[in-house]
C-alpha atoms as a PDB file:
ATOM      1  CA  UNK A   1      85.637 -61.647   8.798  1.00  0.00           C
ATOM      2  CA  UNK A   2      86.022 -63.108  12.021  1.00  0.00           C
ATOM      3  CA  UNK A   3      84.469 -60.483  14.542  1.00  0.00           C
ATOM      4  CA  UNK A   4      81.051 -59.384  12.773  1.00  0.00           C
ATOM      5  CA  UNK A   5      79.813 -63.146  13.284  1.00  0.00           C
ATOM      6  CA  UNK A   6      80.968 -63.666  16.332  1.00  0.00           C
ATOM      7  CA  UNK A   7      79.450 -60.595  17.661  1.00  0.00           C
ATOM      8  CA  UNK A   8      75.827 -62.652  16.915  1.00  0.00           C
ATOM      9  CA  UNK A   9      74.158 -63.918  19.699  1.00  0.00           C
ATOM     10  CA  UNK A  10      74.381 -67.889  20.018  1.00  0.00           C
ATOM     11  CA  UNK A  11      71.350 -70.125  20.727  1.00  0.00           C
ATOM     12  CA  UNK A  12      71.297 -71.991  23.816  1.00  0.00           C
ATOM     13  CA  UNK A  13      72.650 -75.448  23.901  1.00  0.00           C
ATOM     14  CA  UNK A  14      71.244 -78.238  22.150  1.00  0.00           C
ATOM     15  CA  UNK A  15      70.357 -80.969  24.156  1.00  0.00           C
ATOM     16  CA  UNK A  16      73.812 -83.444  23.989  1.00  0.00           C
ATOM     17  CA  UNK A  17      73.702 -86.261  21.459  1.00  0.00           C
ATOM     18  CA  UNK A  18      73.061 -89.658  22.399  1.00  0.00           C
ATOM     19  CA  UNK A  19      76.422 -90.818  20.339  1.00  0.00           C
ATOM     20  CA  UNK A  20      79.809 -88.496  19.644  1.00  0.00           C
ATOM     21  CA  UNK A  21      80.589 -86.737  16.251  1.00  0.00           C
ATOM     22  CA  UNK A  22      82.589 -85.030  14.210  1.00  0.00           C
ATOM     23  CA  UNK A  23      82.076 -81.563  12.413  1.00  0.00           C
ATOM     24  CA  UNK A  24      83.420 -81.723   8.752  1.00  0.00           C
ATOM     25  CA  UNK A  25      83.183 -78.320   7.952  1.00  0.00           C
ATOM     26  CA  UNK A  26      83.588 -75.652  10.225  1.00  0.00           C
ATOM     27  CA  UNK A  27      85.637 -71.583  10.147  1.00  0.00           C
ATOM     28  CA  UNK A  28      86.753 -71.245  13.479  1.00  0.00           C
ATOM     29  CA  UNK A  29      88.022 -67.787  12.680  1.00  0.00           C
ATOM     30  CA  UNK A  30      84.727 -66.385  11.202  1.00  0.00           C
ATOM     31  CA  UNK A  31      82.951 -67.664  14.399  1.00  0.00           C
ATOM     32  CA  UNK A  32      85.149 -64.976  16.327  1.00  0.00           C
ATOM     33  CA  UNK A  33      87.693 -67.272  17.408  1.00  0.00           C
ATOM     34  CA  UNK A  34      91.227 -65.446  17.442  1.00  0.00           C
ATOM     35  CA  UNK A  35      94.086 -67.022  19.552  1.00  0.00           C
ATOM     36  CA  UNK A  36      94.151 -70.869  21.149  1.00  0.00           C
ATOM     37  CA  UNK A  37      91.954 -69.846  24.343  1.00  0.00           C
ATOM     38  CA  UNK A  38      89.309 -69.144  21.884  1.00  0.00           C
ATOM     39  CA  UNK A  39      89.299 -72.608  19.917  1.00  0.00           C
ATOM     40  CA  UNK A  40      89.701 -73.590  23.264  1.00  0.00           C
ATOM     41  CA  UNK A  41      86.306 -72.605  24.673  1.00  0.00           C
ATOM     42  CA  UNK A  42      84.514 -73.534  21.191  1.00  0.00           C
ATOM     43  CA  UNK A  43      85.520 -76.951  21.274  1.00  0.00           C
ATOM     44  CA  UNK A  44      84.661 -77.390  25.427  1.00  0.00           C
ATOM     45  CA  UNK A  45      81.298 -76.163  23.970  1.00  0.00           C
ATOM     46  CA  UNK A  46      80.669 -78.141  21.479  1.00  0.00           C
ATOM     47  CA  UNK A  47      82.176 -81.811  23.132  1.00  0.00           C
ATOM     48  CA  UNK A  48      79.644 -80.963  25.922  1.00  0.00           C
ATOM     49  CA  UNK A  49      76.849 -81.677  23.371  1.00  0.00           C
ATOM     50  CA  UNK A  50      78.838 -84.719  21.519  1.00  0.00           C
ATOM     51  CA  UNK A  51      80.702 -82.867  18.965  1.00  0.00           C
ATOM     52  CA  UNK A  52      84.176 -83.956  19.979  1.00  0.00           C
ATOM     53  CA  UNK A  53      85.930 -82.609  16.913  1.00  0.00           C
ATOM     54  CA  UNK A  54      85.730 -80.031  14.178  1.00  0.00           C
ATOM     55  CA  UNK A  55      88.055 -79.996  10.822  1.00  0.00           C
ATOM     56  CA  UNK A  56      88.628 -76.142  10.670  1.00  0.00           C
ATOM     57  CA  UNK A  57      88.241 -74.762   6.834  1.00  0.00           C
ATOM     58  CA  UNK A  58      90.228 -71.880   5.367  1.00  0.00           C
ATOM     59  CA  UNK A  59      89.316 -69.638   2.359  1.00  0.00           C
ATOM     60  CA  UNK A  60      92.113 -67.367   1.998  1.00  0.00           C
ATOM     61  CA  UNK A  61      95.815 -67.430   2.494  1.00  0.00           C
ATOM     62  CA  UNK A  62      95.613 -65.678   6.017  1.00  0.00           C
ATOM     63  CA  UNK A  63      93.095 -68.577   7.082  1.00  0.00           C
ATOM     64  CA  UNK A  64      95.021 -70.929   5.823  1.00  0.00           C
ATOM     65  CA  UNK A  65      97.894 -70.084   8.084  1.00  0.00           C
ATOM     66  CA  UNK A  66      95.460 -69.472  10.976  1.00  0.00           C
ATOM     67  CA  UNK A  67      93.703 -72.624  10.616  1.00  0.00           C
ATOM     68  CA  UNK A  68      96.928 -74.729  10.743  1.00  0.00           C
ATOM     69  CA  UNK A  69      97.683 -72.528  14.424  1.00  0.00           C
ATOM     70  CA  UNK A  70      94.224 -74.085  15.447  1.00  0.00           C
ATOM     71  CA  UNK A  71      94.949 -77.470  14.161  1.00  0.00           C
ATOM     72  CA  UNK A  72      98.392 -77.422  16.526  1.00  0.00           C
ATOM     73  CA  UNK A  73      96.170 -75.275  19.214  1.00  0.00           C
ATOM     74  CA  UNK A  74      93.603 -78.426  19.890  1.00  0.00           C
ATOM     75  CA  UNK A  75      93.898 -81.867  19.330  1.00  0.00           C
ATOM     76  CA  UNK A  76      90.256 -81.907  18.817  1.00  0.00           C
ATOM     77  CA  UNK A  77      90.619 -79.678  16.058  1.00  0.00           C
ATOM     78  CA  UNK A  78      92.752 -80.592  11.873  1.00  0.00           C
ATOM     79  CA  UNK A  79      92.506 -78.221   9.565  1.00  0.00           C
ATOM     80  CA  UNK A  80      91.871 -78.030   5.375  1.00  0.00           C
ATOM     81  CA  UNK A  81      93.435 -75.359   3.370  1.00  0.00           C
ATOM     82  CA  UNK A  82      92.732 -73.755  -0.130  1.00  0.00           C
ATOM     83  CA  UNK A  83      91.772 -70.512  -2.093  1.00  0.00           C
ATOM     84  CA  UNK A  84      87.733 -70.178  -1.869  1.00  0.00           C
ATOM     85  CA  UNK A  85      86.545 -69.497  -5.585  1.00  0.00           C
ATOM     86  CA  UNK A  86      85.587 -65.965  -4.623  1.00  0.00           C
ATOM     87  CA  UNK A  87      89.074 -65.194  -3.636  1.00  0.00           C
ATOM     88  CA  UNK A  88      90.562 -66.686  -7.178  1.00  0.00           C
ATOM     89  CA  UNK A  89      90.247 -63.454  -9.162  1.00  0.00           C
ATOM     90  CA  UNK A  90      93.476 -62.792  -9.490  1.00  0.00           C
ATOM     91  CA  UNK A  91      96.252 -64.978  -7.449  1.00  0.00           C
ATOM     92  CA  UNK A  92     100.024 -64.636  -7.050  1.00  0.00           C
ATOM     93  CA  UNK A  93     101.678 -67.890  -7.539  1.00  0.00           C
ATOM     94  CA  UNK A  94     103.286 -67.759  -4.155  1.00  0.00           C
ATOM     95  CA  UNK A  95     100.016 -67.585  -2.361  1.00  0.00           C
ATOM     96  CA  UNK A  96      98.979 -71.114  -3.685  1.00  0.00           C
ATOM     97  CA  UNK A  97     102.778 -72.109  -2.972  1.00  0.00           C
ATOM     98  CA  UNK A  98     102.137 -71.657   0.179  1.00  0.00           C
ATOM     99  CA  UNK A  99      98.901 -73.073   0.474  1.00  0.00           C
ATOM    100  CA  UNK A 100     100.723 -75.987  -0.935  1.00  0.00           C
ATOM    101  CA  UNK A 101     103.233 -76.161   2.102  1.00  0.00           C
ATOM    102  CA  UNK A 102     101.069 -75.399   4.564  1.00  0.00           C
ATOM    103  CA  UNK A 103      98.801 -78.593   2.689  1.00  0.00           C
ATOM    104  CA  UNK A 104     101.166 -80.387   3.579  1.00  0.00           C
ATOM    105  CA  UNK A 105     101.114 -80.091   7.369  1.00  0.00           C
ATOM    106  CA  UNK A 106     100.481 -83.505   9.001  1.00  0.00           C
ATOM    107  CA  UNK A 107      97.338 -81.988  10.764  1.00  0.00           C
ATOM    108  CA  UNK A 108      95.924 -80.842   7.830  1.00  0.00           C
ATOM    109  CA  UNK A 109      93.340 -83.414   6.552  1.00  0.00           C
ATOM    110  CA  UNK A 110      92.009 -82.151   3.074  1.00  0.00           C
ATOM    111  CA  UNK A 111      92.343 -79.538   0.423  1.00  0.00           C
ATOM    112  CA  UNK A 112      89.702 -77.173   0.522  1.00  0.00           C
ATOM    113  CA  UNK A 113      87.795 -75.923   0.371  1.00  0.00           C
ATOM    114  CA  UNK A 114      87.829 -75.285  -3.222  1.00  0.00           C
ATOM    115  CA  UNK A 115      85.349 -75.289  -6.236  1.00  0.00           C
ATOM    116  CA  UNK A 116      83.260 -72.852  -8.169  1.00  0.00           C
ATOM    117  CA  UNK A 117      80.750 -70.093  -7.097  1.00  0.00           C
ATOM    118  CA  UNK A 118      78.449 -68.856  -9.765  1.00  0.00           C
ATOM    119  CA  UNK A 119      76.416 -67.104  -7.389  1.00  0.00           C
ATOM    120  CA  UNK A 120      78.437 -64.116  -5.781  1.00  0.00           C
ATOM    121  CA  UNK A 121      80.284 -62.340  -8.781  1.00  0.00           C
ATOM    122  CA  UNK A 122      83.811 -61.938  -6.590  1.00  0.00           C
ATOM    123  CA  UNK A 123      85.980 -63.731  -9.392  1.00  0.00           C
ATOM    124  CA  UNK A 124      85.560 -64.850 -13.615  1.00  0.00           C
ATOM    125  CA  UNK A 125      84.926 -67.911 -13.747  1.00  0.00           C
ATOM    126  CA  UNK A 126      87.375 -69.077 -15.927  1.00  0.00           C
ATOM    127  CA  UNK A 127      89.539 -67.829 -12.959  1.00  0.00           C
ATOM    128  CA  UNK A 128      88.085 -70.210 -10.620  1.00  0.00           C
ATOM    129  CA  UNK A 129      87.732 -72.761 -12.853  1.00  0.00           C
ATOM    130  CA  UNK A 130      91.789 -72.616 -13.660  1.00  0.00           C
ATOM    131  CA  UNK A 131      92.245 -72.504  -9.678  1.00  0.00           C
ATOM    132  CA  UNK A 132      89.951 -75.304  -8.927  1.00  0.00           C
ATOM    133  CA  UNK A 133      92.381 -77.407 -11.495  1.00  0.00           C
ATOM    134  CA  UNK A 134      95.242 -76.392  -9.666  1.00  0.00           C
ATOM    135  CA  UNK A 135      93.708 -77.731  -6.211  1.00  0.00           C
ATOM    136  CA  UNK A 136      91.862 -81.012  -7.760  1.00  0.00           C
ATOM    137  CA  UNK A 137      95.866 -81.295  -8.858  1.00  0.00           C
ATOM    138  CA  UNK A 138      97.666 -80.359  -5.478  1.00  0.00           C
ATOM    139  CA  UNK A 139      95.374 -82.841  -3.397  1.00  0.00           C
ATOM    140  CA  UNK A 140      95.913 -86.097  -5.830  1.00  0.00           C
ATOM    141  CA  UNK A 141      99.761 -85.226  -5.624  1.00  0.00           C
ATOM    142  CA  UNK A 142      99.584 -84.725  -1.590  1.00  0.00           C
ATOM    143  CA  UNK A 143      96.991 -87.833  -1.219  1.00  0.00           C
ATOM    144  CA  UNK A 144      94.835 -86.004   0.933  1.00  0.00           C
ATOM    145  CA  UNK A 145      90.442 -85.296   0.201  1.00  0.00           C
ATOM    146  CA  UNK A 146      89.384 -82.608  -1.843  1.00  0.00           C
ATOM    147  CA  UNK A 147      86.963 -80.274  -0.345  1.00  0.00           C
ATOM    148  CA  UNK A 148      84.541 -78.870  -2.674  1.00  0.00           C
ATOM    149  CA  UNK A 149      82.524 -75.218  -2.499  1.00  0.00           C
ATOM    150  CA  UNK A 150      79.798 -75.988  -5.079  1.00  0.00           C
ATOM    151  CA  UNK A 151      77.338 -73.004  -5.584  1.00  0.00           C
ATOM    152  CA  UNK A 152      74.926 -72.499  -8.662  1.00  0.00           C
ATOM    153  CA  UNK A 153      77.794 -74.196 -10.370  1.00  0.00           C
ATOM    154  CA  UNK A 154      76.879 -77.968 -10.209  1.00  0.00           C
ATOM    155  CA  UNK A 155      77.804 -79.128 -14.043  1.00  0.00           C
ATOM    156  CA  UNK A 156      81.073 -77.281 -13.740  1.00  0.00           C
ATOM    157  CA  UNK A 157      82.264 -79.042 -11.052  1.00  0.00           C
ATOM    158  CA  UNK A 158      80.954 -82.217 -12.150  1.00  0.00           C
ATOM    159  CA  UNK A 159      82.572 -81.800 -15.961  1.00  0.00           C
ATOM    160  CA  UNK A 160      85.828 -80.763 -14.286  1.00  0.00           C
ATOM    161  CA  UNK A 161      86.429 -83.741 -12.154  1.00  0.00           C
ATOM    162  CA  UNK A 162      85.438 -85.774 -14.667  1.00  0.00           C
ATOM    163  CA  UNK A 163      88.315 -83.864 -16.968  1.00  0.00           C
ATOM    164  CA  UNK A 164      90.891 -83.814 -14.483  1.00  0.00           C
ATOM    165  CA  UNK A 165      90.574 -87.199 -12.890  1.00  0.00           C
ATOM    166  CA  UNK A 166      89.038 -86.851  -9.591  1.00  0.00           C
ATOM    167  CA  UNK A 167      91.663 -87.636  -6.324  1.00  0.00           C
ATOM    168  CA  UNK A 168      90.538 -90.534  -4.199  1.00  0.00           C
ATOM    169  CA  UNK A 169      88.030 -89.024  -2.015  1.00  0.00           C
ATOM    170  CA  UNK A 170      86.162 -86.227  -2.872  1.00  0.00           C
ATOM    171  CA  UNK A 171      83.958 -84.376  -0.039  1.00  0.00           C
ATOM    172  CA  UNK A 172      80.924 -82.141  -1.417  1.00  0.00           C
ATOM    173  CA  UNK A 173      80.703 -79.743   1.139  1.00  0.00           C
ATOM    174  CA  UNK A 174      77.668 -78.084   2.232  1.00  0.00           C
ATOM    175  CA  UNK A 175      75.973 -80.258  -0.313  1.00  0.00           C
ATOM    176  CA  UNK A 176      73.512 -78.411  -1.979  1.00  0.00           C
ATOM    177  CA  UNK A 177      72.246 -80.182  -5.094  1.00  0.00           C
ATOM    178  CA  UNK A 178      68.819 -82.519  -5.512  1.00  0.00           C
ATOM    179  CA  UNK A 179      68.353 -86.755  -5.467  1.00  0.00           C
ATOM    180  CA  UNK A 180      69.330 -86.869  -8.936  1.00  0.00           C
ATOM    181  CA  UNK A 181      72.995 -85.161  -8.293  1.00  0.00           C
ATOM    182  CA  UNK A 182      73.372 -86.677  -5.140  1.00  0.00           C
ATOM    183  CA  UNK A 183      72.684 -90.067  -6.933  1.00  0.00           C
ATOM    184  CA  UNK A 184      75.393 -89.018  -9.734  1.00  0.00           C
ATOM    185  CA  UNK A 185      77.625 -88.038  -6.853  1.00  0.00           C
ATOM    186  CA  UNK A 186      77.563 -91.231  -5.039  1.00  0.00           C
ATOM    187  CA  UNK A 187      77.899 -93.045  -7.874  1.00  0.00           C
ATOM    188  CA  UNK A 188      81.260 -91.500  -8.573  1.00  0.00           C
ATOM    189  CA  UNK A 189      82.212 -92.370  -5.024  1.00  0.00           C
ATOM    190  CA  UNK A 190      81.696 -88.768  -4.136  1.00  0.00           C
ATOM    191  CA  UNK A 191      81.021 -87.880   0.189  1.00  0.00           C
ATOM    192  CA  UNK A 192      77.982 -85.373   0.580  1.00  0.00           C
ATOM    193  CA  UNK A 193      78.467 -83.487   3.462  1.00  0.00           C
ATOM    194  CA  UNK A 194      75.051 -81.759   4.746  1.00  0.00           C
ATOM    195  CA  UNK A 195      74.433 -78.576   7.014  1.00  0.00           C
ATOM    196  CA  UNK A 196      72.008 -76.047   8.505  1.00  0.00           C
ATOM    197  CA  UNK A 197      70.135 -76.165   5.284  1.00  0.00           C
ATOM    198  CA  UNK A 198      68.250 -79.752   5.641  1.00  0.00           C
ATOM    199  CA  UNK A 199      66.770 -78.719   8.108  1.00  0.00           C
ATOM    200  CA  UNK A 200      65.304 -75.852   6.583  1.00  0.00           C
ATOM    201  CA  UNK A 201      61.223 -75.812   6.250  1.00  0.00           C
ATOM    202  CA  UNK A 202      61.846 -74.837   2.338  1.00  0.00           C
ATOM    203  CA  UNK A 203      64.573 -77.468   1.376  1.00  0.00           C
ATOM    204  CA  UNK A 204      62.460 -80.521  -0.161  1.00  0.00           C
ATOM    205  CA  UNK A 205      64.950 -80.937  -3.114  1.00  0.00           C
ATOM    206  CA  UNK A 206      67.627 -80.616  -0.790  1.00  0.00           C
ATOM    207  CA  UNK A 207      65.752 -83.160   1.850  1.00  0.00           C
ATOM    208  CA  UNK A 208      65.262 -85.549  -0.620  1.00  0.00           C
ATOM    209  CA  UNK A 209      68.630 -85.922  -1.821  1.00  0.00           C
ATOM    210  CA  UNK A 210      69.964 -86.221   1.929  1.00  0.00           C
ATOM    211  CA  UNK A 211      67.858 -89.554   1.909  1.00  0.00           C
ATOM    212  CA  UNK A 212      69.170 -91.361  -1.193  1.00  0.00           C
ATOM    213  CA  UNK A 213      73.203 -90.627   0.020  1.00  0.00           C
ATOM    214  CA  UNK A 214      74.399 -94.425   0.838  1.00  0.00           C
ATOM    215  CA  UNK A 215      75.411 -94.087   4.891  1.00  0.00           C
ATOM    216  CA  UNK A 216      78.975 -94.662   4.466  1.00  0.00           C
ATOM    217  CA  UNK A 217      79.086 -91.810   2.326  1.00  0.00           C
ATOM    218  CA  UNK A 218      77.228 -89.087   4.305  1.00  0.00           C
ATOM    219  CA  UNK A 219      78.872 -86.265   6.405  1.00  0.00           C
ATOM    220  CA  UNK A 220      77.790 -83.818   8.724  1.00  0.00           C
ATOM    221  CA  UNK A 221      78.848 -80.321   9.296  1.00  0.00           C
ATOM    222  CA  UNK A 222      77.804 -76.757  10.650  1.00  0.00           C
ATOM    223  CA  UNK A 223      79.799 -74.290   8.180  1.00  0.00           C
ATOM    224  CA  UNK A 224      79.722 -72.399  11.160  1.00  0.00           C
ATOM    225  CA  UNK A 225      79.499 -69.101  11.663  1.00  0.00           C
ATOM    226  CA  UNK A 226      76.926 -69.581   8.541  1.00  0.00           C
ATOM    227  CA  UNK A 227      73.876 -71.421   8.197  1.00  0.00           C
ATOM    228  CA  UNK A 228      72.819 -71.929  11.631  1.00  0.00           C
ATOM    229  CA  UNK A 229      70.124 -74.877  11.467  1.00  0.00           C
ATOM    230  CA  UNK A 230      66.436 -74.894  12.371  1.00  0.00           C
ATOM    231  CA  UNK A 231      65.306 -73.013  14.632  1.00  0.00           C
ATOM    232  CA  UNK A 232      67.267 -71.112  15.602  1.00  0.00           C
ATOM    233  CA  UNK A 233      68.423 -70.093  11.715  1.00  0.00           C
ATOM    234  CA  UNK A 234      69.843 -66.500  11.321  1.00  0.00           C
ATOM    235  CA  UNK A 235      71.764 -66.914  14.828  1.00  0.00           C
ATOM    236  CA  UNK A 236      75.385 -66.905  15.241  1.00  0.00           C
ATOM    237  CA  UNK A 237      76.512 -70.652  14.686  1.00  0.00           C
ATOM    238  CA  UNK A 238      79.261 -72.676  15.843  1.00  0.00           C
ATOM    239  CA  UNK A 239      80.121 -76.386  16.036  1.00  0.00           C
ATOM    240  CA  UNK A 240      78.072 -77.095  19.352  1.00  0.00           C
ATOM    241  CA  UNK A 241      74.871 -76.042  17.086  1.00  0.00           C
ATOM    242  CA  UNK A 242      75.462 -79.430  14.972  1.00  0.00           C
ATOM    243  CA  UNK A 243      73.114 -81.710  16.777  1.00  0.00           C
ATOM    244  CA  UNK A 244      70.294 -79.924  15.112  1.00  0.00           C
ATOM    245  CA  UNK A 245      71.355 -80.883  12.052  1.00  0.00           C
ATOM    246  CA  UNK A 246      72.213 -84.106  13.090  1.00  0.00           C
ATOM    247  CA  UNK A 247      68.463 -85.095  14.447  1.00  0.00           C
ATOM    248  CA  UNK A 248      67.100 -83.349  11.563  1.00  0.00           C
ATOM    249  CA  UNK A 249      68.992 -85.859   8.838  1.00  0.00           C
ATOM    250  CA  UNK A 250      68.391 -88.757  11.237  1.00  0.00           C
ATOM    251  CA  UNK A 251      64.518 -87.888  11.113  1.00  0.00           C
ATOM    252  CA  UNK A 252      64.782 -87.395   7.193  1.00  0.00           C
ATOM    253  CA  UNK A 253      66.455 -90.943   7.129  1.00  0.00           C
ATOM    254  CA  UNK A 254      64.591 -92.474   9.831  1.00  0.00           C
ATOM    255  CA  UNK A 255      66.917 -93.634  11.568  1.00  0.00           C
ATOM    256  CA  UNK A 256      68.146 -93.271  15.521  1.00  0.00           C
ATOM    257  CA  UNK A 257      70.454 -89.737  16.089  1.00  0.00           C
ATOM    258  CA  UNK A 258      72.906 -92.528  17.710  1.00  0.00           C
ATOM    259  CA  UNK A 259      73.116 -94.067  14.338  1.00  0.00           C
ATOM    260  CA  UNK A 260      73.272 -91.044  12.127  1.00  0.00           C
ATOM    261  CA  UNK A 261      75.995 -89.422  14.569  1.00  0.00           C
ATOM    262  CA  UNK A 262      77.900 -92.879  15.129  1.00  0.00           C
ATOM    263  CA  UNK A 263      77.862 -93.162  11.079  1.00  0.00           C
ATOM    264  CA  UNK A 264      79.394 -89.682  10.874  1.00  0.00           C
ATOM    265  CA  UNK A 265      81.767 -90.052  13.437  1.00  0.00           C
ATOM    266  CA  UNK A 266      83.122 -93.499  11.451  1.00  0.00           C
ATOM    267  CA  UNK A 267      83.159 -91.649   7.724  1.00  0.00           C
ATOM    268  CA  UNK A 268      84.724 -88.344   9.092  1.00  0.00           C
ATOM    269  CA  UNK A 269      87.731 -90.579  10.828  1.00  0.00           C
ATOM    270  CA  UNK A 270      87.612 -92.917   8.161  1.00  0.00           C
ATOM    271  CA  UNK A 271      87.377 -89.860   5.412  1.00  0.00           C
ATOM    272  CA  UNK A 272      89.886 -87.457   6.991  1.00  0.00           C
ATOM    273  CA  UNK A 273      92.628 -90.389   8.678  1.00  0.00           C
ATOM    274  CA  UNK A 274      91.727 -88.903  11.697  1.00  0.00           C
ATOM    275  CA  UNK A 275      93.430 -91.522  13.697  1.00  0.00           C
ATOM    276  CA  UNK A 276      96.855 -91.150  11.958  1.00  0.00           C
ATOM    277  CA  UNK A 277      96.881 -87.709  12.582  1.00  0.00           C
ATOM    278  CA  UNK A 278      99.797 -86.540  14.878  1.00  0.00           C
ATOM    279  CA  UNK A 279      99.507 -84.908  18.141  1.00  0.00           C
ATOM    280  CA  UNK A 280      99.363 -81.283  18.069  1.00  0.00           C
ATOM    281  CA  UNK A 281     102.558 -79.245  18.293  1.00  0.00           C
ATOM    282  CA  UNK A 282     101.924 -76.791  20.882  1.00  0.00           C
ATOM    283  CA  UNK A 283      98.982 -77.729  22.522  1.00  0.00           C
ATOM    284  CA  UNK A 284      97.233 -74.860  24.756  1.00  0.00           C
ATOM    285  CA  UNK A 285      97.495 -75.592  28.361  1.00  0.00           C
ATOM    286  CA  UNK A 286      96.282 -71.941  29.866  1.00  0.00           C
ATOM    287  CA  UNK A 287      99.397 -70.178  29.321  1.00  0.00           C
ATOM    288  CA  UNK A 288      99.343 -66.233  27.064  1.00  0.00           C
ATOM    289  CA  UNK A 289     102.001 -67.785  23.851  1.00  0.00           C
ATOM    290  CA  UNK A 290      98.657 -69.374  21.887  1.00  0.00           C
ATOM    291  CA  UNK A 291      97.850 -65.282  21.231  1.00  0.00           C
ATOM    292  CA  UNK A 292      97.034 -65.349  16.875  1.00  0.00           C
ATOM    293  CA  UNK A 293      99.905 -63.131  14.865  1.00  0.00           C
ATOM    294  CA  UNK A 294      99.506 -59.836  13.406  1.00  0.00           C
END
């Protein structure tokens, strides 16, 4: 997965933001990053423009276990591990036992991402639906966020937290749902994290509900290498490319960018404990030993 978006050509530079943030949501690996030099290099690019750290997201077991590398690579980077719903169709228990240690890692900051996906026909849905139970269960027992992956699926994953109990902070990635749902969601004391997508000409449901989310509850994040915001969409994204999306929500809000990035600076360090999180273990200082396993 990692190479064919990579391989994209990147936009130029967005001009820095005014105010530091964080990336929520980002796949290092899919953006063609491979060993520590590589995470490296991303990072450098993306605190030149403000975005001074980036929670790394697996969706498989080999992801997982690269994505914890990363978050030990760069301080600037934590990670999140979990099975994405496509990947759910069938599972050997000691895959998720191991996502469950790896959870566990001190520089891992959340369990996802997880959820449902309705709209690529990878795995049953009873499948994902049994898997997303499993991780709803593993993060309330390890005390760290859930990260959901909510596609064409929204009254599923609503109806499921609601059955299982939902763990204290629960992170709607990518949010893609309209006012009404992002009302329900903040009721609930849900976090809507938004992308490339807000900024999209065609989005108006999706606008609309990025105004209504209270401020303390609103993330931001590229998904990088997907969903590279307006206008440069269809381009190879990364976390540098966030301050699009960051002045596009601050317009939608109308507030400053140094508000809207300040905001989700405070939420992602307030959301993730990014301040309790332990240095890395083997920090990359130029040497070859940061190379990724076969």
């Amino acid at each position: 997965m990692s190479g064919a978006h990579g391989r994209r050509e990147r936009p130029p530079a967005p001009e820095p933001l005014p105010a530091p943030t964080v990336d929520a949501h980002t796949h290092l690996d899919a953006c063609g990053c491979e060993d520590a030099a590589d995470v490296v290099a991303a990072m450098d690019r993306a605190a030149a423009v403000g975005v001074t750290r980036a929670v790394t997201i697996a969706d498989d077991l080999a992801s997982a276990r690269w994505a914890v590398q990363a978050a030990h690579w760069d301080e600037r980077v934590t990670a999140a591990v979990a099975l994405h719903p496509t990947r759910t169709a069938a599972v050997p228990e000691e895959w998720f036992a191991e996502i469950e240690r790896l959870a566990g890692d001190p520089r891992v900051v959340a369990v996802g991402e997880t959820g449902l996906d309705y709209y690529w026909d990878h795995s049953p849905p009873a499948a994902q639906q049994e898997w997303f139970r499993r991780h709803i269960d593993l993060a309330k027992r390890i005390g760290k966020p859930l990260m959901i992956h909510d596609r064409d699926a929204h009254e599923d994953v609503l109806r499921i937290l609601r059955e299982e109990g939902p763990p204290e902070t629960v992170v709607f990635h990518c949010f893609s749902g309209d006012a009404a749902m992002a009302q329900e969601c903040a009721a609930a004391g849900y976090v809507l994290s938004f992308a490339g997508p807000v900024t999209f000409r065609n989005a108006r449901d999706l606008q609309e509900a990025a105004v209504v989310v209270p401020e303390e509850q609103l993330l931001v994040e590229t998904d990088a290498p997907f969903l590279t915001p307006h206008p440069h969409r269809g381009r190879a994204n990364e976390p540098y490319c966030l301050p699009w999306t960051v002045r596009g929500l601050a317009a939608l809000r109308g507030v400053t960018d140094e508000r809207l990035a300040t905001s989700a600076r405070r939420n992602a360090e307030r959301i993730f404990g990014l301040a309790d999180v332990p240095p890395a273990a083997h920090p990359w200082t130029g040497g070859t030993d940061g190379a990724r396993s076969a």
